[in-house]
C-alpha atoms as a PDB file:
ATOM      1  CA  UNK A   1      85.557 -61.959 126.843  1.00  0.00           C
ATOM      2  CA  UNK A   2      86.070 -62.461 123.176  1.00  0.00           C
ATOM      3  CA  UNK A   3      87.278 -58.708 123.066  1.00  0.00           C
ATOM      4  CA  UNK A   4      89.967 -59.064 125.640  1.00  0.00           C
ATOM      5  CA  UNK A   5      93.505 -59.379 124.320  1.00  0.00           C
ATOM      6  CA  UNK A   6      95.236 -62.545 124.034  1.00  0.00           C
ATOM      7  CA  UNK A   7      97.403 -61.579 126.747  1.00  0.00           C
ATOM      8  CA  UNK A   8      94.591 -61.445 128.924  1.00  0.00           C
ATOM      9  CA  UNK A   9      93.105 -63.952 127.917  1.00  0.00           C
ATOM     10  CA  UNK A  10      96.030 -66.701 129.083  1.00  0.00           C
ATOM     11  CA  UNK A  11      96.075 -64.350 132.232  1.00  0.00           C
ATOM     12  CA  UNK A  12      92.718 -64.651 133.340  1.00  0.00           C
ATOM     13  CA  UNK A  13      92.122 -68.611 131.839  1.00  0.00           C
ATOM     14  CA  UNK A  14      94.231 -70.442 134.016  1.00  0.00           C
ATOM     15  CA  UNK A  15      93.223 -68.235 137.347  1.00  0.00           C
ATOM     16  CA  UNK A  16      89.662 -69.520 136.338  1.00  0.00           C
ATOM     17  CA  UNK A  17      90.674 -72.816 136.003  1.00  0.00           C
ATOM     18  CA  UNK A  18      91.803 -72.885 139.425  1.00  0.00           C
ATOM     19  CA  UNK A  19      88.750 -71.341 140.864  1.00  0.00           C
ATOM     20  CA  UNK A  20      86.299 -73.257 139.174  1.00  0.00           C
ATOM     21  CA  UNK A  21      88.130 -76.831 139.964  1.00  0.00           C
ATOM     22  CA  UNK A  22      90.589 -76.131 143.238  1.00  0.00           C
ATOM     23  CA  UNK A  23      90.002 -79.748 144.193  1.00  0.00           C
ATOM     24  CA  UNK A  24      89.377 -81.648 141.532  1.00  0.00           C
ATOM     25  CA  UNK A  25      87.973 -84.903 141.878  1.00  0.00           C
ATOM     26  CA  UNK A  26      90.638 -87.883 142.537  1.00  0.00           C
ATOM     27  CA  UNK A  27      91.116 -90.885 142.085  1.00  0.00           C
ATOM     28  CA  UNK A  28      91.210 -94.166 144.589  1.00  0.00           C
ATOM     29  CA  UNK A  29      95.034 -93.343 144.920  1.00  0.00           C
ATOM     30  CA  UNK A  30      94.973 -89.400 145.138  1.00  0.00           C
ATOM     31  CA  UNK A  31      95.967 -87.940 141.543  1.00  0.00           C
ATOM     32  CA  UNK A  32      93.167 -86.249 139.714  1.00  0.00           C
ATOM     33  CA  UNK A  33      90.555 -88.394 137.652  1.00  0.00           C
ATOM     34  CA  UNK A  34      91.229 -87.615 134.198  1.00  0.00           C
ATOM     35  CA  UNK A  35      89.165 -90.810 133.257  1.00  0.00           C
ATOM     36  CA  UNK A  36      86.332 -91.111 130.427  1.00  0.00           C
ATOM     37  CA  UNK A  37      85.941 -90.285 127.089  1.00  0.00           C
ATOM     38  CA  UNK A  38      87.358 -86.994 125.860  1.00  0.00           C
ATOM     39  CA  UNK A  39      87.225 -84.945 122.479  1.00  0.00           C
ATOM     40  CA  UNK A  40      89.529 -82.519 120.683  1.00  0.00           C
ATOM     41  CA  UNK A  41      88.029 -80.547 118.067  1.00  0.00           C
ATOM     42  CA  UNK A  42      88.341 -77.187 116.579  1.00  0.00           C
ATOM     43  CA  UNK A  43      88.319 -75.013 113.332  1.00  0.00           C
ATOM     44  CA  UNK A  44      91.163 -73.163 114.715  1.00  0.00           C
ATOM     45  CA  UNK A  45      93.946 -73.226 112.403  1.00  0.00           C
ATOM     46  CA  UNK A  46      97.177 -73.608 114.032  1.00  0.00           C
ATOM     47  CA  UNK A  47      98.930 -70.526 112.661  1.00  0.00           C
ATOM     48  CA  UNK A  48      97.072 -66.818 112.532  1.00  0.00           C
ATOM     49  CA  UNK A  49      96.163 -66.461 109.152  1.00  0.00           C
ATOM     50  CA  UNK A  50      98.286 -63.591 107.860  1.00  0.00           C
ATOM     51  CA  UNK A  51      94.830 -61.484 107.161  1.00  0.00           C
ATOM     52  CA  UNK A  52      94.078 -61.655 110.687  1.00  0.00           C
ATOM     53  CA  UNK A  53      97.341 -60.558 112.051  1.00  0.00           C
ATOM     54  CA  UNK A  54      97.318 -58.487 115.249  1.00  0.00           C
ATOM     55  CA  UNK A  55      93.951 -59.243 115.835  1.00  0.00           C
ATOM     56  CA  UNK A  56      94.199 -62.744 118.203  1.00  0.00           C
ATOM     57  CA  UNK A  57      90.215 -62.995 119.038  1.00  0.00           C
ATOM     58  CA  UNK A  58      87.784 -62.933 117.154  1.00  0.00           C
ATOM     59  CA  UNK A  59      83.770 -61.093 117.825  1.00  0.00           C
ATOM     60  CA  UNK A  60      81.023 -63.472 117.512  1.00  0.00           C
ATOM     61  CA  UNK A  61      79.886 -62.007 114.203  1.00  0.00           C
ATOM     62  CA  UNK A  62      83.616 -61.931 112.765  1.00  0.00           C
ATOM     63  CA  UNK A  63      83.564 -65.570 113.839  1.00  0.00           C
ATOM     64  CA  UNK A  64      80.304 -66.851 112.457  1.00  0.00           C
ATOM     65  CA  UNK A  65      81.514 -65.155 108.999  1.00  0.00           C
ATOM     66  CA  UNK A  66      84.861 -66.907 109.493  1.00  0.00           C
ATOM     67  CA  UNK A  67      83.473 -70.181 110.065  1.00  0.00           C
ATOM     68  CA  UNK A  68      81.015 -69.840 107.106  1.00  0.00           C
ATOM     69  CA  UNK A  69      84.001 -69.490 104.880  1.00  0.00           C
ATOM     70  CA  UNK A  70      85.861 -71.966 106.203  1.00  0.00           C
ATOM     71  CA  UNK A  71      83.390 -75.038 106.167  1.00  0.00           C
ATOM     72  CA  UNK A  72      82.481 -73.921 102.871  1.00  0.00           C
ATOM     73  CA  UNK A  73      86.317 -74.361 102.009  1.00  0.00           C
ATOM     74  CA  UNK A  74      85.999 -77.817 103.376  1.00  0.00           C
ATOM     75  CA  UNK A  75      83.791 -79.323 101.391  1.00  0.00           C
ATOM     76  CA  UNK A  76      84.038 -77.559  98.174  1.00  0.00           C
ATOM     77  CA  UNK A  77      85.055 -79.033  94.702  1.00  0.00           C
ATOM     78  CA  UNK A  78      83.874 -82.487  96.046  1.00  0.00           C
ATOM     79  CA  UNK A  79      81.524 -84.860  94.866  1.00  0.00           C
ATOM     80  CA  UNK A  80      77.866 -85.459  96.405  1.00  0.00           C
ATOM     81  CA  UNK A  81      79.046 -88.733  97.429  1.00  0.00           C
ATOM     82  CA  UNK A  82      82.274 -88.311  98.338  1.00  0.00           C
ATOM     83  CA  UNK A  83      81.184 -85.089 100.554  1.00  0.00           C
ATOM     84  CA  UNK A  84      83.273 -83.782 103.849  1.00  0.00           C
ATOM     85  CA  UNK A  85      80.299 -84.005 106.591  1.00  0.00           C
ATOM     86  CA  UNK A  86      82.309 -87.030 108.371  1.00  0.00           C
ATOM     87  CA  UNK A  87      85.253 -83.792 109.317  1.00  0.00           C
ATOM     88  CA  UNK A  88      83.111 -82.346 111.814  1.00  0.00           C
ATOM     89  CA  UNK A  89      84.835 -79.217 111.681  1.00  0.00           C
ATOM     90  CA  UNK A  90      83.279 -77.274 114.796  1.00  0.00           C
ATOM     91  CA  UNK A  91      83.667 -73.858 115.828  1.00  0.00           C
ATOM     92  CA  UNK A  92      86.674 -72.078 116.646  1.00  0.00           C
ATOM     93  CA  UNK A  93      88.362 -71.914 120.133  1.00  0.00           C
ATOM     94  CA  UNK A  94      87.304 -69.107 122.397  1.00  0.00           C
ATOM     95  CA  UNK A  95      87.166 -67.376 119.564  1.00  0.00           C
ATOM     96  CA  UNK A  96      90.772 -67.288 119.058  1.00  0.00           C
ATOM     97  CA  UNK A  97      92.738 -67.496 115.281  1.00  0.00           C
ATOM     98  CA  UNK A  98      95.269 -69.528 116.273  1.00  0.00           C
ATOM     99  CA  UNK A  99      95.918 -72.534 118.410  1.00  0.00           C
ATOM    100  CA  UNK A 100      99.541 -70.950 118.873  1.00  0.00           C
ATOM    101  CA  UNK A 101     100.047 -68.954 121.698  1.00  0.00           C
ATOM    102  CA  UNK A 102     103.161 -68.806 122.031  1.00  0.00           C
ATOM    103  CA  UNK A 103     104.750 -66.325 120.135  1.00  0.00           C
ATOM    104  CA  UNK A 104     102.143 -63.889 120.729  1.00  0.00           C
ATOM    105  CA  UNK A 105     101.754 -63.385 117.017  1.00  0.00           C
ATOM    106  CA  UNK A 106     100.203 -66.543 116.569  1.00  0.00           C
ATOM    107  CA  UNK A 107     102.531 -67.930 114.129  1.00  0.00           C
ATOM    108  CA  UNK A 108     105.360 -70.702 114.103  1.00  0.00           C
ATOM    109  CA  UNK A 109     109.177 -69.165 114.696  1.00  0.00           C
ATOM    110  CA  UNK A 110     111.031 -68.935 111.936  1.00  0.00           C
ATOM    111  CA  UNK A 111     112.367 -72.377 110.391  1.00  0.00           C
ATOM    112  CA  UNK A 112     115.969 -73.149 110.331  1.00  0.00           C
ATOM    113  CA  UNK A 113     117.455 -74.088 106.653  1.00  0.00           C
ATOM    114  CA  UNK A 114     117.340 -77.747 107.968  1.00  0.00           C
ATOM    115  CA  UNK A 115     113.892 -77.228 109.304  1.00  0.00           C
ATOM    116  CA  UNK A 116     112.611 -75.497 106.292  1.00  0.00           C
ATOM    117  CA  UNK A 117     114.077 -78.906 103.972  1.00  0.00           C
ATOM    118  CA  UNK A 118     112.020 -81.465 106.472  1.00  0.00           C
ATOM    119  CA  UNK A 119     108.989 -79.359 106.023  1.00  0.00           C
ATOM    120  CA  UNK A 120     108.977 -79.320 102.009  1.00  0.00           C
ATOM    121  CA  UNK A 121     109.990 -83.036 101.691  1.00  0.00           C
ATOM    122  CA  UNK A 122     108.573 -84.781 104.589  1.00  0.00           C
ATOM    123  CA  UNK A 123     105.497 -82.691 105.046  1.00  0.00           C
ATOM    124  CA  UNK A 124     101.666 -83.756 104.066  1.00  0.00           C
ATOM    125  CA  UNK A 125     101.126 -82.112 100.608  1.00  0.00           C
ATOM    126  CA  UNK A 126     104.718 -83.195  99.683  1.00  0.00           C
ATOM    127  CA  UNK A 127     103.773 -87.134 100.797  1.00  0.00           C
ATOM    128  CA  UNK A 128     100.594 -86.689  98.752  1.00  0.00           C
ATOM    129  CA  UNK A 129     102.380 -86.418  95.522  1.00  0.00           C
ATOM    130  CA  UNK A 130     105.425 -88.487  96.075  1.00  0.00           C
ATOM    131  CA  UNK A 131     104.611 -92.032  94.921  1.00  0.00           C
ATOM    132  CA  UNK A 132     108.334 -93.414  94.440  1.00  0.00           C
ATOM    133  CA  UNK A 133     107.676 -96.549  97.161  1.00  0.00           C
ATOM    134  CA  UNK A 134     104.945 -97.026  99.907  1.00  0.00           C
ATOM    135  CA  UNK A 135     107.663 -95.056 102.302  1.00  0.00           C
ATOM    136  CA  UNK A 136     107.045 -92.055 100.216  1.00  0.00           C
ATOM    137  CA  UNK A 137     103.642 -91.432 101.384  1.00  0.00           C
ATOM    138  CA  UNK A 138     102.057 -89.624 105.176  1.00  0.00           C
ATOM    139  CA  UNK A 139     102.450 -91.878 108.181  1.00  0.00           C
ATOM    140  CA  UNK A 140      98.396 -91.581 108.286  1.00  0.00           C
ATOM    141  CA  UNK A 141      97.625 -92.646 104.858  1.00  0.00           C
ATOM    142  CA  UNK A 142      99.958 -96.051 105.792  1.00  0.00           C
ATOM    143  CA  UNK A 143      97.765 -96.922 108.758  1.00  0.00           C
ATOM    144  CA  UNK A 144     101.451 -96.161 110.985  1.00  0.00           C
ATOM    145  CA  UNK A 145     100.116 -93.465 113.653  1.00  0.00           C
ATOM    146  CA  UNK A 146      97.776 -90.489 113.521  1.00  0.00           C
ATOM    147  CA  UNK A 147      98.610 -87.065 114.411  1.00  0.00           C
ATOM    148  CA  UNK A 148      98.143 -87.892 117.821  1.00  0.00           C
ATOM    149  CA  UNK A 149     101.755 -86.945 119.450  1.00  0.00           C
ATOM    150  CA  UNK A 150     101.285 -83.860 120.335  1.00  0.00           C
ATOM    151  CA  UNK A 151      98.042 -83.775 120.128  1.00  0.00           C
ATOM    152  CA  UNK A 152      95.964 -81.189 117.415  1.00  0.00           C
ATOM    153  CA  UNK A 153      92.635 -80.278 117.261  1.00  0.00           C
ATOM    154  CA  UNK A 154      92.765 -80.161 113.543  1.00  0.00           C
ATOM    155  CA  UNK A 155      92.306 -83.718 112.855  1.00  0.00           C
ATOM    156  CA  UNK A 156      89.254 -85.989 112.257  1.00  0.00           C
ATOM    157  CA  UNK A 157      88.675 -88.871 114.566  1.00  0.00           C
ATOM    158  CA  UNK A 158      89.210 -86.581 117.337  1.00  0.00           C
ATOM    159  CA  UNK A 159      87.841 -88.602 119.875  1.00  0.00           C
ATOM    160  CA  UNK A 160      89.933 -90.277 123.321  1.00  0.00           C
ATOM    161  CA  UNK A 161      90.110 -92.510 125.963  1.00  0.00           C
ATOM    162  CA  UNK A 162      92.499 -92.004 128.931  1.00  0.00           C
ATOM    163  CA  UNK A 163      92.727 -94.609 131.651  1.00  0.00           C
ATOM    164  CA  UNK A 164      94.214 -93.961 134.630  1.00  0.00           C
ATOM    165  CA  UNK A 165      96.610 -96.846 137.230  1.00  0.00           C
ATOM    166  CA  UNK A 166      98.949 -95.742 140.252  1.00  0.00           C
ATOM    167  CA  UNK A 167     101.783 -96.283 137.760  1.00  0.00           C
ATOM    168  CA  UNK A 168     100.721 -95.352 133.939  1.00  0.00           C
ATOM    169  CA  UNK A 169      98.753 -93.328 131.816  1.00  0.00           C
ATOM    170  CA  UNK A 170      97.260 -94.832 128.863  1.00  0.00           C
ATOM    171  CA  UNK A 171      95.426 -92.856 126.179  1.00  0.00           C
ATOM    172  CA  UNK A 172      93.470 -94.513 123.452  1.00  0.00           C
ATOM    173  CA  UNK A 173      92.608 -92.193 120.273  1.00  0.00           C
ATOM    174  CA  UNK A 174      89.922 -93.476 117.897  1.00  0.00           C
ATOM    175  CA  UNK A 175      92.010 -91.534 115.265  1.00  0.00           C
ATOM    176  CA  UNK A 176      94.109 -94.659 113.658  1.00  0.00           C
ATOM    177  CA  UNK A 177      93.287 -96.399 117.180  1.00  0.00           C
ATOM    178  CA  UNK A 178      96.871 -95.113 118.435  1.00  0.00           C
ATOM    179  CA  UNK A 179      97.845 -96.266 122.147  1.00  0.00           C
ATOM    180  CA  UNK A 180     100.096 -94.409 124.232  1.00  0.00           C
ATOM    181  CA  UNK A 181     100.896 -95.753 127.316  1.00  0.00           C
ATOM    182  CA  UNK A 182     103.169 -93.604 129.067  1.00  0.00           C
ATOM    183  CA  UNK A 183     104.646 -94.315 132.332  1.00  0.00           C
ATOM    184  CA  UNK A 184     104.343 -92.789 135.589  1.00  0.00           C
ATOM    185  CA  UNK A 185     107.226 -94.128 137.713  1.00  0.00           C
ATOM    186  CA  UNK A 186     109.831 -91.924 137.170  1.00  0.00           C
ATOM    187  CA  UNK A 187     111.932 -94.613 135.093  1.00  0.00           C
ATOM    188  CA  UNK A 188     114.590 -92.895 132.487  1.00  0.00           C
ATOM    189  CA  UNK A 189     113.630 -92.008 128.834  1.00  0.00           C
ATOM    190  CA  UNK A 190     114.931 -94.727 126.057  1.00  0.00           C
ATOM    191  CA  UNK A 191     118.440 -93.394 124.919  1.00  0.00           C
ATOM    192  CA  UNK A 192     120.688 -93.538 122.191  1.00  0.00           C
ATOM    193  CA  UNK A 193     119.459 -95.163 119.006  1.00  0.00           C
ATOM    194  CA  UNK A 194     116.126 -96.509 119.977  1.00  0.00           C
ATOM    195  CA  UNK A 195     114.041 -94.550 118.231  1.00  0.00           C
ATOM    196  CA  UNK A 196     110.202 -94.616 117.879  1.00  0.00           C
ATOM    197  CA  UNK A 197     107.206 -93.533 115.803  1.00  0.00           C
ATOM    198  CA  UNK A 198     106.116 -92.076 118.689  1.00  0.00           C
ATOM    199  CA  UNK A 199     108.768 -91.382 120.447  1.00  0.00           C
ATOM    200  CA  UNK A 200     109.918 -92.019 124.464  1.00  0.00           C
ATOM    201  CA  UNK A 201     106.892 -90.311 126.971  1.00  0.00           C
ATOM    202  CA  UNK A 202     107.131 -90.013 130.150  1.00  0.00           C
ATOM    203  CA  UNK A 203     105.055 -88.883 132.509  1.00  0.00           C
ATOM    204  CA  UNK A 204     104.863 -87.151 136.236  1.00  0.00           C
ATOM    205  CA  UNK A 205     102.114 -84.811 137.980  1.00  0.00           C
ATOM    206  CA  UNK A 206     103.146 -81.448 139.221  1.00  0.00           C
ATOM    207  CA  UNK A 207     100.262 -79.975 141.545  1.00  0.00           C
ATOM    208  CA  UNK A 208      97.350 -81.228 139.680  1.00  0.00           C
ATOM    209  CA  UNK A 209      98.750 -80.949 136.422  1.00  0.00           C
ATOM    210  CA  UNK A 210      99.647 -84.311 134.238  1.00  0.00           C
ATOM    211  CA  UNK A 211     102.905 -83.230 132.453  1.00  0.00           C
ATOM    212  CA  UNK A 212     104.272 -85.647 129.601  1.00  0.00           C
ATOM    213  CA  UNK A 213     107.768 -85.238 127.949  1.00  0.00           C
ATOM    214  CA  UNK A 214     108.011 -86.888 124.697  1.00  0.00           C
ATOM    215  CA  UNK A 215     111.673 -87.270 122.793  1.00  0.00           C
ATOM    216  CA  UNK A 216     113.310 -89.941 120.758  1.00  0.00           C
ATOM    217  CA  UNK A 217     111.827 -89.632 117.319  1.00  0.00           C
ATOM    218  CA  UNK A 218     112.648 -91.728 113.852  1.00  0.00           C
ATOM    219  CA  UNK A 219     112.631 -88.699 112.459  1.00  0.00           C
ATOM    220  CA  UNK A 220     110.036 -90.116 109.523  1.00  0.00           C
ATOM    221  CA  UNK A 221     107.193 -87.824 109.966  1.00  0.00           C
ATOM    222  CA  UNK A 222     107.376 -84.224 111.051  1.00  0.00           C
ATOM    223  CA  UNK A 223     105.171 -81.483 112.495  1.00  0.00           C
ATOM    224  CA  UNK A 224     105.472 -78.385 110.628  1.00  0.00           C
ATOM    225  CA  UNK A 225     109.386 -78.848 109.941  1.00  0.00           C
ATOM    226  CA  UNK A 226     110.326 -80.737 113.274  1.00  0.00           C
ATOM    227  CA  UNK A 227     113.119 -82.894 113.690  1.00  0.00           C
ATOM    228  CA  UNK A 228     113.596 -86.363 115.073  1.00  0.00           C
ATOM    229  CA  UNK A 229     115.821 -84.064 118.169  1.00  0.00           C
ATOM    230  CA  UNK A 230     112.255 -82.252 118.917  1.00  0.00           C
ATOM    231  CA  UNK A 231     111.168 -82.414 122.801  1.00  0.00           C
ATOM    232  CA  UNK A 232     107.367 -81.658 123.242  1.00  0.00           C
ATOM    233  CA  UNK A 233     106.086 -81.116 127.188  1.00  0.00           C
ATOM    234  CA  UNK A 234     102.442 -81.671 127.363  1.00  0.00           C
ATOM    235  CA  UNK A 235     100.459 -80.683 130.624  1.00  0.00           C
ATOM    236  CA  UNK A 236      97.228 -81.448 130.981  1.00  0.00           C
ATOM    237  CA  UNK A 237      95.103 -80.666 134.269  1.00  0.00           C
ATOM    238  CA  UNK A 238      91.137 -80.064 134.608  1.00  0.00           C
ATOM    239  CA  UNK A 239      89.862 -76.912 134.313  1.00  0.00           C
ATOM    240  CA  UNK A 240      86.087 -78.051 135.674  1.00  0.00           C
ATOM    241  CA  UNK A 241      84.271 -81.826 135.882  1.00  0.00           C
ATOM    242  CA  UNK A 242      83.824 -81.752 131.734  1.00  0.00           C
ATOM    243  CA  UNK A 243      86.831 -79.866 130.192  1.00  0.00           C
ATOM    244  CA  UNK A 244      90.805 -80.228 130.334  1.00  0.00           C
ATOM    245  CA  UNK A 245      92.973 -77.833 129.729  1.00  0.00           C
ATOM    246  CA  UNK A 246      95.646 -79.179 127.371  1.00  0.00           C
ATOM    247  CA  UNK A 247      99.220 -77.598 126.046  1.00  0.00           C
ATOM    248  CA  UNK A 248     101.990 -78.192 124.246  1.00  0.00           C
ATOM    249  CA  UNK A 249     105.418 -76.909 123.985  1.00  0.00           C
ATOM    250  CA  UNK A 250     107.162 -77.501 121.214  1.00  0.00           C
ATOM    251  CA  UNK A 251     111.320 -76.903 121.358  1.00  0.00           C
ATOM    252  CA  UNK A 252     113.532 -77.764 118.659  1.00  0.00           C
ATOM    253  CA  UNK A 253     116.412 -75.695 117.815  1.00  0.00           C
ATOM    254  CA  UNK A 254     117.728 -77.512 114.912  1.00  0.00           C
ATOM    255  CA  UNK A 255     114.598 -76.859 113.180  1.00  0.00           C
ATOM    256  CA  UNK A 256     113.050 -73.503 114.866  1.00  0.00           C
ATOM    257  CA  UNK A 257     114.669 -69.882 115.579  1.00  0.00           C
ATOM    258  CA  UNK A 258     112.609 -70.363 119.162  1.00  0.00           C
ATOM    259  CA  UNK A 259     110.015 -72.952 121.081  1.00  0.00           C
ATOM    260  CA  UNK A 260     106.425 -72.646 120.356  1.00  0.00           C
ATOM    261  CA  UNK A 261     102.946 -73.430 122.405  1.00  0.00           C
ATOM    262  CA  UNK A 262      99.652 -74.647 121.085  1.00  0.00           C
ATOM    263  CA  UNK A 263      96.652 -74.617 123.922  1.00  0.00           C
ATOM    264  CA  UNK A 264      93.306 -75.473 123.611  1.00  0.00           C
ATOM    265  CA  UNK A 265      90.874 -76.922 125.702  1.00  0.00           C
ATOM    266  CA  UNK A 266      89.310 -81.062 125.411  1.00  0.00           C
ATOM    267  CA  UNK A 267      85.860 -81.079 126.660  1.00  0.00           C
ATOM    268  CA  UNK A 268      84.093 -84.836 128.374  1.00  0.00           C
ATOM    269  CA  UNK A 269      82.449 -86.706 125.415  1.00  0.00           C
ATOM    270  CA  UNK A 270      80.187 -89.593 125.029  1.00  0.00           C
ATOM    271  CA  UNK A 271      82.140 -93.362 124.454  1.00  0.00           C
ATOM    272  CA  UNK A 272      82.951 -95.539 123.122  1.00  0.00           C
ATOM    273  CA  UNK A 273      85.999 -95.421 121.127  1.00  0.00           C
ATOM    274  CA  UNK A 274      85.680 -97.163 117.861  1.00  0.00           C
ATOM    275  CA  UNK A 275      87.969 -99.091 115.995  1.00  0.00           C
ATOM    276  CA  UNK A 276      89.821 -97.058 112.843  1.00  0.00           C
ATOM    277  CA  UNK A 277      89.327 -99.601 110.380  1.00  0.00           C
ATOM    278  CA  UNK A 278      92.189 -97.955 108.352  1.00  0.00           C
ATOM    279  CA  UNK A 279      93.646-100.614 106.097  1.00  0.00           C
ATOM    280  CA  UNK A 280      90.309-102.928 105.534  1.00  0.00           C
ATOM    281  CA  UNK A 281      89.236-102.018 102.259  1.00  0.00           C
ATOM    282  CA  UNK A 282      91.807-100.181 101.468  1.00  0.00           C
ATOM    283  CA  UNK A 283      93.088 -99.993  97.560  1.00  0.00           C
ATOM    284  CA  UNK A 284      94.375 -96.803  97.777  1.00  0.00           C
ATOM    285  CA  UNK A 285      97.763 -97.206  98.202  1.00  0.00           C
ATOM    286  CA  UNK A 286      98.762-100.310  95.821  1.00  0.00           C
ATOM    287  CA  UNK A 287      96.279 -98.183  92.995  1.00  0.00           C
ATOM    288  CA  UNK A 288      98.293 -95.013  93.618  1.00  0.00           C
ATOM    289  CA  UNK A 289     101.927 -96.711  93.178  1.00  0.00           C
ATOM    290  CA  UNK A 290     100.552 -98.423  89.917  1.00  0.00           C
ATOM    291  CA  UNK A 291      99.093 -95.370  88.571  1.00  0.00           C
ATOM    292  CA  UNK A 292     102.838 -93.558  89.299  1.00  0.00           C
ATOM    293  CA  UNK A 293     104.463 -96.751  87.370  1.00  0.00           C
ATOM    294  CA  UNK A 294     101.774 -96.210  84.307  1.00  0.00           C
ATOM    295  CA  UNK A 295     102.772 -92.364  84.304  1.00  0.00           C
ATOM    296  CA  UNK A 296     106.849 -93.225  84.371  1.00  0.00           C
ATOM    297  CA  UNK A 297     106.229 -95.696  81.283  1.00  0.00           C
ATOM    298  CA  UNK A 298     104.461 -92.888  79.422  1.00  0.00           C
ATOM    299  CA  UNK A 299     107.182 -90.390  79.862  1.00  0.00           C
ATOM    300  CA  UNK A 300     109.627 -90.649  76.721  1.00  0.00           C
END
């Protein structure tokens, strides 16, 4: 299987899916029972790495080698103490080299000029060295939200909760201890200048298959360039009793030349979910603005 093309590969996945779990089990009210613990984790990277273009899956011995290199890259340059083993990096997903599937080259579409600014100024490595005011630095670092909407396998605390009522779905991620509770009732998306962190979700099942539309950004964070006018569609369904199949679409046109996809699958895990103790104990932050204030004094 891990020789078949990528094409194939979507082809033949979801036909699988349906075979192996045509009647899923339900809950009290009739929708699938997507209840329980659930984890996300992959060395994947999102985008093909340009040395492995054309080639979308990997053989098992191109993949051990692959994943030798890159959990070596993890943890290298980094003290005994300080070391990376909490990452948990795993393995890679079906073998695939990229969690994009959409274009079939594995990569992100091109940016847009606008898209292209949001990515150098509000992306990661640009927060890391910005250290003007607490603003300045990742939404993660400040204890605001993890990386949790859409979801990414390439994250640590990787690990979720989703509960299940007639009217809501509520998912719990250990990563920052984000909530979502996104409702089920078919009531409109918040409008007009009510903006959110997390944005507006809503929810409705088609088939089997738990679809989520998320708009309404603050447009102080981005994925990869994204704007706060990006609309993600999530569907999530079960492919057997211990794995979901989850995907993402992503479409913005202010900041993409086209919409993307990211699939991967979430397999059944073992609770609970822990509280992300992010801010207890942390001196980070107030040490990194006064270390910024010592280097402006210095400058002549």
């Amino acid at each position: 299987m891990r020789r078949m093309s990528l094409v194939g590969l979507l082809l033949v996945t979801p036909l699988a899916a349906a075979a192996q779990e045509s009647d899923p089990p339900r809950t009290p009210w009739g929708d699938p029972d997507l209840n329980g613990h659930w984890e996300y984790r992959s060395t994947t990277p999102l985008q093909r790495p340009e040395e492995l273009a054309g080639k979308a899956v990997l053989t098992p011995a191109e993949e051990a080698e692959y994943l030798t290199r890159r959990h070596a890259a993890i943890g290298r340059e980094r003290d005994l103490q300080l070391n990376a083993d909490w990452w948990q990096p795993g393995g890679l997903t079906d073998g695939r080299t990229s969690l994009i599937v959409d274009p079939p080259d594995g990569r992100l579409p091109q940016r847009t000029p606008a898209g292209a600014e949001r990515a150098r100024t509000l992306g990661i490595a640009s927060r890391l060295r910005s250290a003007d005011g607490p603003e300045d630095r990742e939404r993660y670092e400040r204890c605001i939200m993890g990386r949790t909407v859409p979801l990414l396998a390439v994250s640590p605390n990787r690990l979720a909760q989703i509960f299940q009522t007639p009217d809501y779905v509520a998912i719990l991620h250990e990563q920052n201890s984000d909530l979502r509770i996104i409702p089920l009732d078919g009531r409109p998306p918040l409008e007009g200048t009510i903006r959110q962190w997390q944005g507006s979700s809503r929810a409705r099942w088609e088939g089997d298959t738990l679809v989520v539309e998320t708009a309404g950004f603050n447009g102080a964070w981005t994925i990869q360039g994204s704007g706060p006018n990006a609309r993600y569609v999530e569907r999530i369904r079960l492919s057997d009793a211990d794995t979901l199949h989850y995907e993402f679409t992503a479409d913005d046109a202010e900041s993409f030349a086209g919409p993307w996809t990211v699939m991967f699958p979430i397999t059944r895990a073992i609770g609970p979910v822990f509280e992300n103790a992010c801010h207890e104990g942390n001196y980070s932050m107030p040490l990194i603005l006064r270390g910024a204030r010592a280097q402006e004094r210095e400058r002549p």
